[in-house]
PDB file of N, CA and C in Angstrom:
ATOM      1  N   UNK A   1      18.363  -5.814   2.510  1.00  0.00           N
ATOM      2  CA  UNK A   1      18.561  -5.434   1.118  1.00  0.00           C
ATOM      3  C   UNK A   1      19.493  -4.232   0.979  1.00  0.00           C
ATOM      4  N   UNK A   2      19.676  -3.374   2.120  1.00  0.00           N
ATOM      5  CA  UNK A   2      20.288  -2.333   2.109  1.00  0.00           C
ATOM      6  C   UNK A   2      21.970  -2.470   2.420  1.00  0.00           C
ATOM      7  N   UNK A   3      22.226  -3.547   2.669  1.00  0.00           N
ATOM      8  CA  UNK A   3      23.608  -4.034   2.651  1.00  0.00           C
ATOM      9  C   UNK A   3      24.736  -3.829   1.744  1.00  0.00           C
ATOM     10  N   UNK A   4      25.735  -2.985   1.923  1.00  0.00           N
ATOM     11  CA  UNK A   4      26.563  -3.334   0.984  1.00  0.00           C
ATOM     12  C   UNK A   4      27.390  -4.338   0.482  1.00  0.00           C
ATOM     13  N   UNK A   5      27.522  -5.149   1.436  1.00  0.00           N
ATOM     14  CA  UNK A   5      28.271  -6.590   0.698  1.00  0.00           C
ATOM     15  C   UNK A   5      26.796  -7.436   0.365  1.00  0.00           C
ATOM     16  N   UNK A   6      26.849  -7.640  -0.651  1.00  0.00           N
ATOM     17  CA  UNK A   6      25.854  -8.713  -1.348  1.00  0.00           C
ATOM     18  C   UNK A   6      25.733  -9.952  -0.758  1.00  0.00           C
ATOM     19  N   UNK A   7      26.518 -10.510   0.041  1.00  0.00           N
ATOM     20  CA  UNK A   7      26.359 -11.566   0.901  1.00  0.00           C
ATOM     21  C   UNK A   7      25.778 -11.277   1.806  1.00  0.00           C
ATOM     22  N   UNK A   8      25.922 -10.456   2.316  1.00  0.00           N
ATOM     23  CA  UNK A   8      24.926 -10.003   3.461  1.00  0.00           C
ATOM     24  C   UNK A   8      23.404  -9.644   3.565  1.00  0.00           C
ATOM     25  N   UNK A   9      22.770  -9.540   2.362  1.00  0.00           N
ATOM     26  CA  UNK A   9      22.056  -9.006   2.000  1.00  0.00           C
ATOM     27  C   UNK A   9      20.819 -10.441   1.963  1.00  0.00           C
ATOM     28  N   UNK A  10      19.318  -9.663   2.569  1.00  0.00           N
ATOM     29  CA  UNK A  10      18.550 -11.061   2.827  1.00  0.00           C
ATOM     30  C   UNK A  10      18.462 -11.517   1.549  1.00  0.00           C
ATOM     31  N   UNK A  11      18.179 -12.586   1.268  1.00  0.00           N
ATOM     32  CA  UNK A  11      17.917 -13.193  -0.542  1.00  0.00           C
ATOM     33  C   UNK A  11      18.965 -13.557  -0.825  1.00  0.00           C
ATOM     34  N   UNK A  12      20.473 -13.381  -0.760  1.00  0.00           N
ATOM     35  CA  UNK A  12      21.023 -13.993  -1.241  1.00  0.00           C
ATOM     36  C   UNK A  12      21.943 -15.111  -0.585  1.00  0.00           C
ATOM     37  N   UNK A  13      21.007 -15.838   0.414  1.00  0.00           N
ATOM     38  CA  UNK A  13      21.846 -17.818   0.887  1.00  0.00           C
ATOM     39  C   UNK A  13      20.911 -18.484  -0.063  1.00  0.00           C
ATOM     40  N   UNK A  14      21.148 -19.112   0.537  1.00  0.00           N
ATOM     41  CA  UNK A  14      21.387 -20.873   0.340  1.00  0.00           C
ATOM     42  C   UNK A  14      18.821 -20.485   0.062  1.00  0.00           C
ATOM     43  N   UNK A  15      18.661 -19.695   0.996  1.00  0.00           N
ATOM     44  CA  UNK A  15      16.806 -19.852   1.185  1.00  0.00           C
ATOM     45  C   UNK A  15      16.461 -18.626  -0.331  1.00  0.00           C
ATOM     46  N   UNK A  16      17.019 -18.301  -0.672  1.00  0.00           N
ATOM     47  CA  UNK A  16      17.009 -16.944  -1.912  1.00  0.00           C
ATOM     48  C   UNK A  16      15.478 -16.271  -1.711  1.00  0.00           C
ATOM     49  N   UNK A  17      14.832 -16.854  -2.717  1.00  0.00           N
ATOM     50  CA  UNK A  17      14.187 -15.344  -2.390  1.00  0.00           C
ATOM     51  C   UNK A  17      12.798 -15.883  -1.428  1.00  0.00           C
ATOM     52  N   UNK A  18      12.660 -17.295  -0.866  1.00  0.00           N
ATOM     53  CA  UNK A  18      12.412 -17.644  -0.309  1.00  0.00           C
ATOM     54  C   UNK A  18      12.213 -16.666   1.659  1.00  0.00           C
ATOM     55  N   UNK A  19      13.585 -16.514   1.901  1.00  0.00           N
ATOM     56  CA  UNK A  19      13.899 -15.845   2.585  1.00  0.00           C
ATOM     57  C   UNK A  19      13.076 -14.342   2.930  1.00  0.00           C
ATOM     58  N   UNK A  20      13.310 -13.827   1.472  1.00  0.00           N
ATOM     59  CA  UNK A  20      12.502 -12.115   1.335  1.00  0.00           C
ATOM     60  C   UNK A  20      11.027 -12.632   1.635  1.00  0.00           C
ATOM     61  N   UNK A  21      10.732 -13.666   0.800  1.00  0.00           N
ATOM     62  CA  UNK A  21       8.751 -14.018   1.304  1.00  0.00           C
ATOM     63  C   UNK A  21       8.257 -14.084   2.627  1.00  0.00           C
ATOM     64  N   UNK A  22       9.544 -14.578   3.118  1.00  0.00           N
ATOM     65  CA  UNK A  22       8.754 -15.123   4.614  1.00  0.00           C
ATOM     66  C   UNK A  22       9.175 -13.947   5.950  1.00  0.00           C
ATOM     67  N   UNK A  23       9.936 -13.178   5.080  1.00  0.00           N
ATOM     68  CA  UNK A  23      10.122 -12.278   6.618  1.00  0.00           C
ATOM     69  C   UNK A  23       8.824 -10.829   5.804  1.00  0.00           C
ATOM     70  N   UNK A  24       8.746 -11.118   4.585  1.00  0.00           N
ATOM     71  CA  UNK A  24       7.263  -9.871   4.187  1.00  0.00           C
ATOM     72  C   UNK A  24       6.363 -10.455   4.946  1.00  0.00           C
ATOM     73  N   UNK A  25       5.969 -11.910   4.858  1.00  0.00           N
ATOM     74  CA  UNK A  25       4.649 -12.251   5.241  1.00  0.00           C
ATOM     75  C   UNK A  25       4.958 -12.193   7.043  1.00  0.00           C
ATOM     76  N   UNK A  26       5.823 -12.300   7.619  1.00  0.00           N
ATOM     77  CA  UNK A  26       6.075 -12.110   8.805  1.00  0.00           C
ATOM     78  C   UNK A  26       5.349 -10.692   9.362  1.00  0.00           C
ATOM     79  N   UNK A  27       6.170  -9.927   9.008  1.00  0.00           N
ATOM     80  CA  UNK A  27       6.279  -8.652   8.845  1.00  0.00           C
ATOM     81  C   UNK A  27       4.352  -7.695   8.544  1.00  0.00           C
ATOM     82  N   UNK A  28       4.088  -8.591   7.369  1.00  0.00           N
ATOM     83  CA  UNK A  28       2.515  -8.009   7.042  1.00  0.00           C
ATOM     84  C   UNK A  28       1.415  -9.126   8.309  1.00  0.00           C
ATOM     85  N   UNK A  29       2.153  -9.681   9.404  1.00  0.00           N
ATOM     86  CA  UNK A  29       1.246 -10.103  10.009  1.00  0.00           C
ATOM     87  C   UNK A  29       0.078  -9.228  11.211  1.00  0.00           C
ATOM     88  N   UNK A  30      -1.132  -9.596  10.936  1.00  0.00           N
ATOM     89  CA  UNK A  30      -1.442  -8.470  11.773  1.00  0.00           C
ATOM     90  C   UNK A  30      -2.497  -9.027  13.024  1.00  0.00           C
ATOM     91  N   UNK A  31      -2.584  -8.681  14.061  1.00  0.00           N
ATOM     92  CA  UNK A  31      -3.215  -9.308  15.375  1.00  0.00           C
ATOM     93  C   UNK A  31      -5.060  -9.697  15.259  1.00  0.00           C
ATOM     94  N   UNK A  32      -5.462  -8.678  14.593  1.00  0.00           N
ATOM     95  CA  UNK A  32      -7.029  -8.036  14.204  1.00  0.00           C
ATOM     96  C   UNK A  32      -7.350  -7.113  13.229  1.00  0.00           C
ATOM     97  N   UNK A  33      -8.448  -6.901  12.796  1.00  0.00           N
ATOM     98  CA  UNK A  33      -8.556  -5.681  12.118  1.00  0.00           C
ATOM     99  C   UNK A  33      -8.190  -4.321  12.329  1.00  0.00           C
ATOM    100  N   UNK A  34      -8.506  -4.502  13.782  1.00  0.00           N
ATOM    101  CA  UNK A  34      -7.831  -2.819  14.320  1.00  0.00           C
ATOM    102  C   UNK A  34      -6.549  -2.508  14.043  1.00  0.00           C
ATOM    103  N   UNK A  35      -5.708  -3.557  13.855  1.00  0.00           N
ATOM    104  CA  UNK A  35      -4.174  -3.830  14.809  1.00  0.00           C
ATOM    105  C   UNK A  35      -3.524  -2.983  13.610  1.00  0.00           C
ATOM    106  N   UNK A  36      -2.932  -1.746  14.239  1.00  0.00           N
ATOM    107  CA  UNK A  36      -2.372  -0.402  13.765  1.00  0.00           C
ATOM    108  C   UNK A  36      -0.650  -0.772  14.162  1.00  0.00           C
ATOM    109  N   UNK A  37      -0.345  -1.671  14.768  1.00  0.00           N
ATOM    110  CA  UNK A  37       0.896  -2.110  15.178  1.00  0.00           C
ATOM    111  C   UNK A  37       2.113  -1.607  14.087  1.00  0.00           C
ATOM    112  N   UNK A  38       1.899  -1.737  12.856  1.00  0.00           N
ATOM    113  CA  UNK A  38       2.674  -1.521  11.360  1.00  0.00           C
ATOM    114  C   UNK A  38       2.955  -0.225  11.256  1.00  0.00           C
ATOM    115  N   UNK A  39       1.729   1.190  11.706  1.00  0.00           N
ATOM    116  CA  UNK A  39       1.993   2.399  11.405  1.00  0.00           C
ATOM    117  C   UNK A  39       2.408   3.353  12.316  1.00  0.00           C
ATOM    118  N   UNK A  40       3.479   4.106  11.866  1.00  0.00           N
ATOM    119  CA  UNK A  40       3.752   4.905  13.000  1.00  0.00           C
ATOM    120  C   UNK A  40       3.045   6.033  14.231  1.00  0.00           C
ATOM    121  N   UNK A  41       3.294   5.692  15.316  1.00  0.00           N
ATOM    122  CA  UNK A  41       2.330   6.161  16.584  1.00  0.00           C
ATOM    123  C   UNK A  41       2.238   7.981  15.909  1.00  0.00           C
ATOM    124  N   UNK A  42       2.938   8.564  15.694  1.00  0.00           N
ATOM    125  CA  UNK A  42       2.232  10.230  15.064  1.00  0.00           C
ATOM    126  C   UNK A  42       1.206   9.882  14.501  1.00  0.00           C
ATOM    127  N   UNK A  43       0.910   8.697  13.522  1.00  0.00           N
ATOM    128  CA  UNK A  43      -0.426   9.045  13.058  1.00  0.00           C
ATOM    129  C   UNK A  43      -1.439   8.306  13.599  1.00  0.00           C
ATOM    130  N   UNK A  44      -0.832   7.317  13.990  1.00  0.00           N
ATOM    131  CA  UNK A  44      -2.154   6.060  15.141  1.00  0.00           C
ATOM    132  C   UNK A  44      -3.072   6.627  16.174  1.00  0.00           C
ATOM    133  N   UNK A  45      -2.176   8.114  16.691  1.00  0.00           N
ATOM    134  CA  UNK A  45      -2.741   8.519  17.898  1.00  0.00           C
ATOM    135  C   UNK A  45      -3.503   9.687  17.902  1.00  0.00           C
ATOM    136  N   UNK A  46      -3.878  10.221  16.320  1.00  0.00           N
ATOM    137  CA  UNK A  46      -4.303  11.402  16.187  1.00  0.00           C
ATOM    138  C   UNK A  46      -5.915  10.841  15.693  1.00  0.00           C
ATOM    139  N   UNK A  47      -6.427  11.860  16.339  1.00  0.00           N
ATOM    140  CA  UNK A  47      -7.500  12.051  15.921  1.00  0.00           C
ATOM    141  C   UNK A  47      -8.117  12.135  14.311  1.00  0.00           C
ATOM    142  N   UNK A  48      -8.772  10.850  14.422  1.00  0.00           N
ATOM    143  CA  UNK A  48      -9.041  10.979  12.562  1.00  0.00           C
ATOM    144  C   UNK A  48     -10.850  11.902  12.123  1.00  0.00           C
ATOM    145  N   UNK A  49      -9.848  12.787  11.314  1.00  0.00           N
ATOM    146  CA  UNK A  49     -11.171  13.213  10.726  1.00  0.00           C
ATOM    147  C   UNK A  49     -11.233  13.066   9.293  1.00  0.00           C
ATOM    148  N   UNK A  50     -12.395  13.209   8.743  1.00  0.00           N
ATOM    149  CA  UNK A  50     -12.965  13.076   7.439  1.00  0.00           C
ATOM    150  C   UNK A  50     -12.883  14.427   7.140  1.00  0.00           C
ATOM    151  N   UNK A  51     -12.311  13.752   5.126  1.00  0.00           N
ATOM    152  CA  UNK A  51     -11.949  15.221   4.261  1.00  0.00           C
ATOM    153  C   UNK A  51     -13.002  15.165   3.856  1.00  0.00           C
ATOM    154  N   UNK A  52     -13.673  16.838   3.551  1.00  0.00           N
ATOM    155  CA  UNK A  52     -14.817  17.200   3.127  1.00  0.00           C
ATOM    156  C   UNK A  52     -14.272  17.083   1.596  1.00  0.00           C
ATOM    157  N   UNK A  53     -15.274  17.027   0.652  1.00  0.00           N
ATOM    158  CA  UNK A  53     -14.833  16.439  -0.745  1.00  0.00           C
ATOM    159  C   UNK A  53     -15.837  17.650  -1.437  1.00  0.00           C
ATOM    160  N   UNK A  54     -15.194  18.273  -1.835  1.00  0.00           N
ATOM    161  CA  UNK A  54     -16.138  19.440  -2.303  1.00  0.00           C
ATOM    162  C   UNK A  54     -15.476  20.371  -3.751  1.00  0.00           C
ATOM    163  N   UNK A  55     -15.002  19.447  -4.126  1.00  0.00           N
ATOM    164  CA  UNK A  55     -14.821  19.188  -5.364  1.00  0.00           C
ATOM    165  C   UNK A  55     -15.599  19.208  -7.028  1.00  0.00           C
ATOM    166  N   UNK A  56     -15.798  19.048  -7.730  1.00  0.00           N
ATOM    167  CA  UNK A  56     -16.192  18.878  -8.877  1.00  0.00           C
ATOM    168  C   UNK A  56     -15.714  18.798 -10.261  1.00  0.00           C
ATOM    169  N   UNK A  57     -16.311  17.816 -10.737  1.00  0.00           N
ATOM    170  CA  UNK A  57     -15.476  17.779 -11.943  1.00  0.00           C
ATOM    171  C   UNK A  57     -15.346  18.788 -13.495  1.00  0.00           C
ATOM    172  N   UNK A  58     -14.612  18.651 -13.897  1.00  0.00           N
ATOM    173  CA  UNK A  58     -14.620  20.027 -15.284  1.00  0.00           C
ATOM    174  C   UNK A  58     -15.767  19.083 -16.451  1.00  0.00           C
ATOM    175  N   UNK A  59     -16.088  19.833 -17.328  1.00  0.00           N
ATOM    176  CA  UNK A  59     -17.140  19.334 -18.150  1.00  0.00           C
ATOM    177  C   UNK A  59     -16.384  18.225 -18.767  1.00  0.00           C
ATOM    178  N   UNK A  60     -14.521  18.199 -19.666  1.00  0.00           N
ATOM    179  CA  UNK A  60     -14.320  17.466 -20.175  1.00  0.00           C
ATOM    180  C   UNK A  60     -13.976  16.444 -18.903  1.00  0.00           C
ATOM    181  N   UNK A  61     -13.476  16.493 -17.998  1.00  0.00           N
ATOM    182  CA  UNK A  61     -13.373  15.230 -17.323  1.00  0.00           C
ATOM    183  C   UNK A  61     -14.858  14.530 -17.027  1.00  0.00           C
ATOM    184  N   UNK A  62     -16.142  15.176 -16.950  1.00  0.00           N
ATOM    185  CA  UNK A  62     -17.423  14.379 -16.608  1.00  0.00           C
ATOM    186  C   UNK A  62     -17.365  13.847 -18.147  1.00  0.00           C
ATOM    187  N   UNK A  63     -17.232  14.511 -18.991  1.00  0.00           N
ATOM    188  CA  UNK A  63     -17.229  13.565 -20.839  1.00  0.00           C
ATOM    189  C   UNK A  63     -16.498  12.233 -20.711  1.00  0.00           C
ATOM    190  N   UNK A  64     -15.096  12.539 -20.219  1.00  0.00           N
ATOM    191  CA  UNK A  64     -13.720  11.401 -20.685  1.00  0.00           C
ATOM    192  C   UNK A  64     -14.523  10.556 -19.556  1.00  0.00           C
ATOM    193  N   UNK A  65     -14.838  10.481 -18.240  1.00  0.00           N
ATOM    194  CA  UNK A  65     -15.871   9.873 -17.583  1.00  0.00           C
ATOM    195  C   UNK A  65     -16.782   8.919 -18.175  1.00  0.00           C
ATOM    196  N   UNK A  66     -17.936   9.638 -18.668  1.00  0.00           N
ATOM    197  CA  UNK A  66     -19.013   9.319 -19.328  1.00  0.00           C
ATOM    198  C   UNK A  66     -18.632   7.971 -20.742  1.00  0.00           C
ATOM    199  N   UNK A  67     -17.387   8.498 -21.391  1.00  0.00           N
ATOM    200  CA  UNK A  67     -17.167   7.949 -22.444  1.00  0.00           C
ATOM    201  C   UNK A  67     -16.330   6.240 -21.784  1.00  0.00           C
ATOM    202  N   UNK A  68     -15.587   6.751 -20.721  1.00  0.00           N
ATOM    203  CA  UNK A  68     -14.917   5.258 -20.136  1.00  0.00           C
ATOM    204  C   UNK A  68     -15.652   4.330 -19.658  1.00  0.00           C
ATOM    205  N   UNK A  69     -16.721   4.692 -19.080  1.00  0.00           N
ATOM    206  CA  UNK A  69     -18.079   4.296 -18.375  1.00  0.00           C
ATOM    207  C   UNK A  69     -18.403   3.669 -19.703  1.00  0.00           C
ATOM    208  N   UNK A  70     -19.233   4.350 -20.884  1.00  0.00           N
ATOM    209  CA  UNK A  70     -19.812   3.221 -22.080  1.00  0.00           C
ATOM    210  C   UNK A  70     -18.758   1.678 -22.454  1.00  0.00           C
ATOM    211  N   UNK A  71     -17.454   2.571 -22.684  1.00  0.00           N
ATOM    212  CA  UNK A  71     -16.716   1.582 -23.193  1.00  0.00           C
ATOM    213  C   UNK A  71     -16.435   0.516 -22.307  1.00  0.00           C
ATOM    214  N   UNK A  72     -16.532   0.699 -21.177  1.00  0.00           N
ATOM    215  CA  UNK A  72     -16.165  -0.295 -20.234  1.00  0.00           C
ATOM    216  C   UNK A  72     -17.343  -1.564 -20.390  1.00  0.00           C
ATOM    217  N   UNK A  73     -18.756  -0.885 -21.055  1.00  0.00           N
ATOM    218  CA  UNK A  73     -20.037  -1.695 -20.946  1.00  0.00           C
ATOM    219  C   UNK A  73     -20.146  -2.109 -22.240  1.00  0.00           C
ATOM    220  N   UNK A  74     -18.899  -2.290 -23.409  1.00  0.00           N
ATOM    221  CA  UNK A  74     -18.804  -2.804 -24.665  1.00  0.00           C
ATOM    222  C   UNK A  74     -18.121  -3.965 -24.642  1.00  0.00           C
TER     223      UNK A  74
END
């Protein structure tokens, strides 16, 4: 897609956008659940830890909350 002559560029033969589908679904294929193959090794190989979430919400965001929550159950 990054091509500057437009002919060159995947999507545009004779397979159009045909072409772009099958090299995504190529591309999003993956071995297993584990299979990290797609993301780059700096982050595959680091040690994952969990963000502490220690957070809280302001009174009007627990309201605008509270109020999306009813309406959602209307």
């Amino acid at each position: 897609l990054l091509k500057k002559n437009p002919a060159q560029r995947i999507g545009s033969g004779k397979g159009d956008a045909a072409d772009i589908q099958y090299d995504v679904l190529v591309f999003l294929q993956k071995h297993s659940e584990e299979d990290t193959s797609q993301f780059d090794t700096r982050f595959t190989r680091q040690t994952p830890v969990d963000s502490p979430d220690d957070t809280t919400l302001s009174h009007s965001a627990e309201l605008a909350f509270a109020v999306s929550l009813f309406l959602s159950k209307v």
